[in-house]
PDB file of N, CA and C in Angstrom:
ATOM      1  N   UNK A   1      19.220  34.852 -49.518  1.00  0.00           N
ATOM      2  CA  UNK A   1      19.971  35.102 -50.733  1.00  0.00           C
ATOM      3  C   UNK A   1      21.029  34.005 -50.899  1.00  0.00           C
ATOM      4  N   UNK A   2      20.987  33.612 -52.017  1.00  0.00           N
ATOM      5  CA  UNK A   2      22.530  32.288 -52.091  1.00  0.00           C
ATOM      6  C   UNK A   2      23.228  32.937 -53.212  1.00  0.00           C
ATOM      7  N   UNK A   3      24.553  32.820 -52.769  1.00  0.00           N
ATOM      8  CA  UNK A   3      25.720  33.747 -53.043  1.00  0.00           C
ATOM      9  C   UNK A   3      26.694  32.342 -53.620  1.00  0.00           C
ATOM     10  N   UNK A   4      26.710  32.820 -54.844  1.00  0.00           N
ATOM     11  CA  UNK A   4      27.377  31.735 -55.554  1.00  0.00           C
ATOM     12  C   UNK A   4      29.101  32.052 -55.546  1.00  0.00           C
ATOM     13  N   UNK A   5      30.222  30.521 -55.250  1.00  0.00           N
ATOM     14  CA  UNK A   5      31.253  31.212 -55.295  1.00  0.00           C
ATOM     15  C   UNK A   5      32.410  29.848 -55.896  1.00  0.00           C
ATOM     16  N   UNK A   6      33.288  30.478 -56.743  1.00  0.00           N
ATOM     17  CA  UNK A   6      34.373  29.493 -57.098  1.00  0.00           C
ATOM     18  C   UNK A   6      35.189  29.261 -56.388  1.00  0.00           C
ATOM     19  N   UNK A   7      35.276  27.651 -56.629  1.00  0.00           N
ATOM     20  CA  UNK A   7      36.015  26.885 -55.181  1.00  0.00           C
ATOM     21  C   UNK A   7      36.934  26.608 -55.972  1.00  0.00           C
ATOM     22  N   UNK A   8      38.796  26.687 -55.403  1.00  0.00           N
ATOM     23  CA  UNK A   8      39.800  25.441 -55.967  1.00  0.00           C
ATOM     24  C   UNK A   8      39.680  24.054 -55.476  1.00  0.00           C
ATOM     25  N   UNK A   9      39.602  23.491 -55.944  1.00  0.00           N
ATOM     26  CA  UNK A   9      40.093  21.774 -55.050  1.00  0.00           C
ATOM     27  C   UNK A   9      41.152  21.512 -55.855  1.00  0.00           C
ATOM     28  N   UNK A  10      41.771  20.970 -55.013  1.00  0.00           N
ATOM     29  CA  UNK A  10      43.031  20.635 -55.435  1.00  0.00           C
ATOM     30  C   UNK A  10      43.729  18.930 -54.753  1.00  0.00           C
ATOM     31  N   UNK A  11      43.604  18.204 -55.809  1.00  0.00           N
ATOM     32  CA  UNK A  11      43.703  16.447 -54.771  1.00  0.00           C
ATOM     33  C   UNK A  11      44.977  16.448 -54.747  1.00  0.00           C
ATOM     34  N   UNK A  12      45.730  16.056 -53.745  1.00  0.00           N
ATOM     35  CA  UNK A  12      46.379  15.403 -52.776  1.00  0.00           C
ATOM     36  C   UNK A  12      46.872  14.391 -52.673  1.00  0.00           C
ATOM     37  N   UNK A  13      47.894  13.641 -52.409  1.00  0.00           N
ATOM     38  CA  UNK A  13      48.279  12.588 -52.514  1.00  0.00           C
ATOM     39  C   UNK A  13      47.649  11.294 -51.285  1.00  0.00           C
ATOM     40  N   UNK A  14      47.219  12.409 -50.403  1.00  0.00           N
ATOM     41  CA  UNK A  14      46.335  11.987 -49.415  1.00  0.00           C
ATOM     42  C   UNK A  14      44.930  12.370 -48.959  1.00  0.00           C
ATOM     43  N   UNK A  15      44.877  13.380 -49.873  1.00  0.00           N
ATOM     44  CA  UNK A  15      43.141  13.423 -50.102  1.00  0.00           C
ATOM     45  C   UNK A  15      42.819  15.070 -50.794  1.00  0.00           C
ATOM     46  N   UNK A  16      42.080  15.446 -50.889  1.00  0.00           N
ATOM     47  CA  UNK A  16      41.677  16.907 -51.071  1.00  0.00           C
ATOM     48  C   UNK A  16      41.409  18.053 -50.256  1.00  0.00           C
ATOM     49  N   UNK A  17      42.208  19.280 -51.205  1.00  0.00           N
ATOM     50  CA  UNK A  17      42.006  20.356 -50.346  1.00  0.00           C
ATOM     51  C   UNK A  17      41.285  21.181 -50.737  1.00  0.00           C
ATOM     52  N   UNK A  18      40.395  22.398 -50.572  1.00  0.00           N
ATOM     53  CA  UNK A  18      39.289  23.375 -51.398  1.00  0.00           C
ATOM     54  C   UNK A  18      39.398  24.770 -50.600  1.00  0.00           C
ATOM     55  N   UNK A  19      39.145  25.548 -51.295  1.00  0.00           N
ATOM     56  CA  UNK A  19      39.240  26.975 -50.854  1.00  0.00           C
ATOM     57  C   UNK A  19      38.496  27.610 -51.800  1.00  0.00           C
ATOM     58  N   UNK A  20      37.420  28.674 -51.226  1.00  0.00           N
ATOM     59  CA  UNK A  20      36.842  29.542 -52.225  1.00  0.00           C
ATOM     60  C   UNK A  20      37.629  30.931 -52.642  1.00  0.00           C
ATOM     61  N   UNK A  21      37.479  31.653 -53.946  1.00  0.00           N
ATOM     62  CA  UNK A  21      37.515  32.526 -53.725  1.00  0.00           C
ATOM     63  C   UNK A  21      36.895  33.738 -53.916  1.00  0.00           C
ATOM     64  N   UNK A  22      37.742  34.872 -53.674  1.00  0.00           N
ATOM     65  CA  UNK A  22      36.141  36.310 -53.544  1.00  0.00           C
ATOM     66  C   UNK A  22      36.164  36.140 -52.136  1.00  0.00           C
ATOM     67  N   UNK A  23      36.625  35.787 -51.301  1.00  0.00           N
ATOM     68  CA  UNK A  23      36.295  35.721 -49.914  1.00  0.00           C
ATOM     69  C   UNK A  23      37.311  36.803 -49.103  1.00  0.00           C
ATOM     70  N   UNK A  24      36.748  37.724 -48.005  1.00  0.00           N
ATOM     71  CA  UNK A  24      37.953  38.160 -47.650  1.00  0.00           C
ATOM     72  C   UNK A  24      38.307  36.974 -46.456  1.00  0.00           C
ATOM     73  N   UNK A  25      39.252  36.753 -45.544  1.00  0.00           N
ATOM     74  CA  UNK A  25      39.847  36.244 -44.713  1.00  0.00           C
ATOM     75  C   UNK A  25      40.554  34.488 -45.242  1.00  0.00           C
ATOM     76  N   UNK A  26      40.581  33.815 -44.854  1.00  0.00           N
ATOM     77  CA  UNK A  26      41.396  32.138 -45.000  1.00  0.00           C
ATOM     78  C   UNK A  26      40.295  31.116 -44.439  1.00  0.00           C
ATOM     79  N   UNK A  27      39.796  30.524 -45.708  1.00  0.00           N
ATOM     80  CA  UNK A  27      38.689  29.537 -45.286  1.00  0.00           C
ATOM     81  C   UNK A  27      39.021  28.506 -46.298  1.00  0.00           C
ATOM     82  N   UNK A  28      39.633  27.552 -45.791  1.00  0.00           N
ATOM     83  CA  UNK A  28      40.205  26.336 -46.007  1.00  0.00           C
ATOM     84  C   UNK A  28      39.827  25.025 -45.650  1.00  0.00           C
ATOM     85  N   UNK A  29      39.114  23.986 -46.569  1.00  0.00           N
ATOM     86  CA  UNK A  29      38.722  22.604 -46.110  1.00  0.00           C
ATOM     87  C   UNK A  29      39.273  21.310 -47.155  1.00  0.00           C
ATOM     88  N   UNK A  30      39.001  19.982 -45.547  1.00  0.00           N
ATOM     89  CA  UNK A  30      39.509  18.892 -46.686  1.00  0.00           C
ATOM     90  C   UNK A  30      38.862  17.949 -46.468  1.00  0.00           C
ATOM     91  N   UNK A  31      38.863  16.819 -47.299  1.00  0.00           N
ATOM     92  CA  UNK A  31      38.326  15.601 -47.120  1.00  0.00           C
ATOM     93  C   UNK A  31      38.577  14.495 -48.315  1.00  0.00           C
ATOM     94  N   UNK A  32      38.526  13.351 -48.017  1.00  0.00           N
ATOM     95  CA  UNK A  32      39.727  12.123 -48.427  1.00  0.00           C
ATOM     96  C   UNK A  32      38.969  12.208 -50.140  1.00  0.00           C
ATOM     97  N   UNK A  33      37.509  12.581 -50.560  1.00  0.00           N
ATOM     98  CA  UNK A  33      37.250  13.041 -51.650  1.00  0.00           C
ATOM     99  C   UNK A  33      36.682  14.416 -52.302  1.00  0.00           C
ATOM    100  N   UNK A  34      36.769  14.851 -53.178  1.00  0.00           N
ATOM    101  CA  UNK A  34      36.206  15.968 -54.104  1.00  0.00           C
ATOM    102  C   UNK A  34      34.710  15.943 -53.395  1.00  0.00           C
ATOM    103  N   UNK A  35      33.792  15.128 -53.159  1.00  0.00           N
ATOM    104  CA  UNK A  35      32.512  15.660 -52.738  1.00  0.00           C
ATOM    105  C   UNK A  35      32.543  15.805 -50.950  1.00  0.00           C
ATOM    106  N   UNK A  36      33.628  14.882 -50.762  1.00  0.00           N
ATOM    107  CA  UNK A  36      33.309  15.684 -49.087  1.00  0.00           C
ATOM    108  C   UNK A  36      34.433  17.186 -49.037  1.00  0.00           C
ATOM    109  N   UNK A  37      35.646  17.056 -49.538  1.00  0.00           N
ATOM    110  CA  UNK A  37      36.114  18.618 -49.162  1.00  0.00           C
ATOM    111  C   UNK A  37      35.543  19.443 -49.988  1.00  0.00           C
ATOM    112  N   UNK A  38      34.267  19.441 -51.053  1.00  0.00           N
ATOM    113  CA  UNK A  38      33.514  20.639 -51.275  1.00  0.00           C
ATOM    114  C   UNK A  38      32.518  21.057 -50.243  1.00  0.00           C
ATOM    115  N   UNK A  39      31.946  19.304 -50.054  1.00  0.00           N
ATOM    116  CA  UNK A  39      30.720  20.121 -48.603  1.00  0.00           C
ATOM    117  C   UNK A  39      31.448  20.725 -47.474  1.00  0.00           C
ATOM    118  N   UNK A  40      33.294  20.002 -47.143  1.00  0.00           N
ATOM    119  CA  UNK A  40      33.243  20.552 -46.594  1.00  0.00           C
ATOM    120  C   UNK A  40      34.207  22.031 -46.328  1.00  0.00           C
ATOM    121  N   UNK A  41      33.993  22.464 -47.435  1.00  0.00           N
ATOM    122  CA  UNK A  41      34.266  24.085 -47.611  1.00  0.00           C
ATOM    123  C   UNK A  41      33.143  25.079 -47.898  1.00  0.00           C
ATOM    124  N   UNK A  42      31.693  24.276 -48.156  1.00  0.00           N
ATOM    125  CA  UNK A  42      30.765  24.980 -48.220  1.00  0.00           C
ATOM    126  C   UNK A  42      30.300  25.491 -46.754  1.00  0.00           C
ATOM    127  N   UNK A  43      30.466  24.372 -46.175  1.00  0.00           N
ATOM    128  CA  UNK A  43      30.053  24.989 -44.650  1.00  0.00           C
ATOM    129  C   UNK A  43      31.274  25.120 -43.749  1.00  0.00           C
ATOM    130  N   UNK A  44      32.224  25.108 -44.398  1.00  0.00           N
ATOM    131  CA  UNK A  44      33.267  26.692 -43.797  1.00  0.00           C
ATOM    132  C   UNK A  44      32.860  28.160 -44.424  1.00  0.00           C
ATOM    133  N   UNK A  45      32.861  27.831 -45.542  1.00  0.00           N
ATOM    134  CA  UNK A  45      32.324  28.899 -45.948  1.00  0.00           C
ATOM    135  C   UNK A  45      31.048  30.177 -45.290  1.00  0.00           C
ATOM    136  N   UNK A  46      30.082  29.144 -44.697  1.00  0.00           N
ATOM    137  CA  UNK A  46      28.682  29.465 -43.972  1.00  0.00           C
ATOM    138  C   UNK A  46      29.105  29.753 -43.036  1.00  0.00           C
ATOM    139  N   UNK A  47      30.022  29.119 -42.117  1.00  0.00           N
ATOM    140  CA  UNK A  47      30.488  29.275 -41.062  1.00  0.00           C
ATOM    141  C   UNK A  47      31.236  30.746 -40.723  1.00  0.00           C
ATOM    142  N   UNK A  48      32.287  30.988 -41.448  1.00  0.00           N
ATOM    143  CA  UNK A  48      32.880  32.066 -42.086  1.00  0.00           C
ATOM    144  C   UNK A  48      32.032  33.275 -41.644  1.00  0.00           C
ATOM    145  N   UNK A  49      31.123  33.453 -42.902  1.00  0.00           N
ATOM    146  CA  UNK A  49      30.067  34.464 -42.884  1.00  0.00           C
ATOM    147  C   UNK A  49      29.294  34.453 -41.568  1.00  0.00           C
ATOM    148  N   UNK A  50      28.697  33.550 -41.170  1.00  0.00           N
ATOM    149  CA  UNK A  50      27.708  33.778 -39.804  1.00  0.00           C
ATOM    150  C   UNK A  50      28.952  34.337 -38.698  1.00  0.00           C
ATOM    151  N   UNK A  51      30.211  34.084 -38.418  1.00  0.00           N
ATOM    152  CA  UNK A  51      30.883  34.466 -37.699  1.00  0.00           C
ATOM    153  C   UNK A  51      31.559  35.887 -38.099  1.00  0.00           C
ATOM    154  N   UNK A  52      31.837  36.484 -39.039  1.00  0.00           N
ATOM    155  CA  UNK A  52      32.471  37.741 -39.549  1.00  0.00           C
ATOM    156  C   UNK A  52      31.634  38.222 -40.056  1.00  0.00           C
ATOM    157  N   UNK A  53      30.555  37.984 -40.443  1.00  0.00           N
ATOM    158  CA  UNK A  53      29.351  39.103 -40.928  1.00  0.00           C
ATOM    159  C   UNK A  53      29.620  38.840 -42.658  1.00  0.00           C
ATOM    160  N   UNK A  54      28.323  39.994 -43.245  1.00  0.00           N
ATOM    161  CA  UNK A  54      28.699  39.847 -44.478  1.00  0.00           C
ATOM    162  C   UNK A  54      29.672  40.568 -44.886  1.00  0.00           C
ATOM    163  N   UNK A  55      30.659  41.494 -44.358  1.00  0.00           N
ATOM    164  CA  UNK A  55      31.289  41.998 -44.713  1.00  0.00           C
ATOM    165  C   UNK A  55      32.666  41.243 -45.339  1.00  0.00           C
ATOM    166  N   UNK A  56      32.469  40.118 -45.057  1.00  0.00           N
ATOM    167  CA  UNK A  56      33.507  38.779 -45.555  1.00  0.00           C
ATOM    168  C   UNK A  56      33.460  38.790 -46.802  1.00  0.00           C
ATOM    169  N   UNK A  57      32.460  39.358 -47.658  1.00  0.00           N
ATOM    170  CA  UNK A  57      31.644  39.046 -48.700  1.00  0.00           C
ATOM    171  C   UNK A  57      32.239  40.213 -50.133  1.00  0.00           C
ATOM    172  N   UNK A  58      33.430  39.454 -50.755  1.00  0.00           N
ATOM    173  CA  UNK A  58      33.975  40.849 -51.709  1.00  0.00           C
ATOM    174  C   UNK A  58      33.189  40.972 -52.805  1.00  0.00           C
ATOM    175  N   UNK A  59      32.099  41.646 -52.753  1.00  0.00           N
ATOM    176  CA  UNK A  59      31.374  42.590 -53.867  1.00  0.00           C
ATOM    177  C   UNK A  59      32.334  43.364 -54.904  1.00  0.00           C
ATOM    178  N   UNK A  60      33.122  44.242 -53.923  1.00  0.00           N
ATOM    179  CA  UNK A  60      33.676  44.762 -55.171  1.00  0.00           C
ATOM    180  C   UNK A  60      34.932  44.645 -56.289  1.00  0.00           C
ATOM    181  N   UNK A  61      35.241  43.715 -55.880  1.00  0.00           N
ATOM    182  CA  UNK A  61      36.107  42.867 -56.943  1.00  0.00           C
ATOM    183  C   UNK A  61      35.883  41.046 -57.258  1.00  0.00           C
ATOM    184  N   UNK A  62      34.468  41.382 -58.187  1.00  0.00           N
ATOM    185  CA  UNK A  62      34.245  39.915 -57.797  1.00  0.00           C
ATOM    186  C   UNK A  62      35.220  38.507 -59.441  1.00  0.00           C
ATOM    187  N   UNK A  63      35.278  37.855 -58.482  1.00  0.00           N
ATOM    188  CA  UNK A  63      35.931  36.685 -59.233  1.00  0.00           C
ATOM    189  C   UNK A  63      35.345  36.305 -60.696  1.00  0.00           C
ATOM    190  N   UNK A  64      35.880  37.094 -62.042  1.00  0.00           N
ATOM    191  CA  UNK A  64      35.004  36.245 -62.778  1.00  0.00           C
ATOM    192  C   UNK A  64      34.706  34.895 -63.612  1.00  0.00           C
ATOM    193  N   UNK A  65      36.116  34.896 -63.731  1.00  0.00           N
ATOM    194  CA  UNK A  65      36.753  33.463 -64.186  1.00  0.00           C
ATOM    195  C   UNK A  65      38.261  33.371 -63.469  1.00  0.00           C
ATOM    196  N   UNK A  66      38.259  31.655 -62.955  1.00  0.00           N
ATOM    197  CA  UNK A  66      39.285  31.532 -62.556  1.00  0.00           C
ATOM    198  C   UNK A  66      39.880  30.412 -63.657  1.00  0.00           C
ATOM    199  N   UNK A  67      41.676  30.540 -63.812  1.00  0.00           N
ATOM    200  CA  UNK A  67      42.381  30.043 -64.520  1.00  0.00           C
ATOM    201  C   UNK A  67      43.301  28.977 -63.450  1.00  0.00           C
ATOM    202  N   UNK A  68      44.001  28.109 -64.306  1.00  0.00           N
ATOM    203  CA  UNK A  68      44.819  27.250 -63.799  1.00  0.00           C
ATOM    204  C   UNK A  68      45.921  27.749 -64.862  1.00  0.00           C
ATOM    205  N   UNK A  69      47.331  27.236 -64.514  1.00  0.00           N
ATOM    206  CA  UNK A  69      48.110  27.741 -65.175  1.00  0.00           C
ATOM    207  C   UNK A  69      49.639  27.102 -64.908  1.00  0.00           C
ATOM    208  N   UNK A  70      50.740  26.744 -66.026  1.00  0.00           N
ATOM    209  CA  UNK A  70      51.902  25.746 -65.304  1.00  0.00           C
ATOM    210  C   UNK A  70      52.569  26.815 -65.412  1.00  0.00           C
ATOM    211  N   UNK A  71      53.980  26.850 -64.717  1.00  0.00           N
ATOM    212  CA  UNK A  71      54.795  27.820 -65.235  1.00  0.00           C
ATOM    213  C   UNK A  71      56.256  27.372 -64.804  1.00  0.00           C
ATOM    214  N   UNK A  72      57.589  27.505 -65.266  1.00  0.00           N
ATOM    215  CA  UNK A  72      58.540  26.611 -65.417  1.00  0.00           C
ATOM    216  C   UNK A  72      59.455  27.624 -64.365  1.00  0.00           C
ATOM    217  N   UNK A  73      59.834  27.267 -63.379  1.00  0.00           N
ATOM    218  CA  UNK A  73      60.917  28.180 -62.867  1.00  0.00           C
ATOM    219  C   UNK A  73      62.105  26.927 -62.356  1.00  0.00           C
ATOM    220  N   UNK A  74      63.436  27.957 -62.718  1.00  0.00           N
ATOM    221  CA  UNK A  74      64.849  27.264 -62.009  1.00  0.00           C
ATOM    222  C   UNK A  74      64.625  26.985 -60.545  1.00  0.00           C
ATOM    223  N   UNK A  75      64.663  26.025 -60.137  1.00  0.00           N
ATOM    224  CA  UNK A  75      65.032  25.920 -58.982  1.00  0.00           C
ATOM    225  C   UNK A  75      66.684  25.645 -58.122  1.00  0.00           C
TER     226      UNK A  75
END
């Protein structure tokens, strides 16, 4: 079964970071571009699951669209 899932990447001043979500637990990857820290959060991702089971796997609140968003606070 392939289990489709939305990733953030987010670049870096020193390279990229990616995280899926819908996931339960912290599965976090990077790499100096957008196509290596996606592969390599896909196979954290795999990794993830073969080690915690599918129960990693949030069915019941699944992600349906994710937003980006600015927001102005005082610091």
């Amino acid at each position: 079964m392939l289990q489709q899932f939305k990733i953030i990447v987010e670049k870096h001043p020193n390279g990229y970071v990616a995280y899926p979500l819908g996931l339960k637990g912290i599965v976090v990857a990077e790499g100096d571009t957008y196509e290596e820290a996606l592969a390599d959060v896909t196979s954290a991702i795999q990794f993830h699951i073969e080690t915690f089971g599918k129960d990693v796997l949030n069915f019941e609140t699944p992600v349906l669209e994710a937003f980006i968003a600015e927001a102005g606070v005082a610091v």
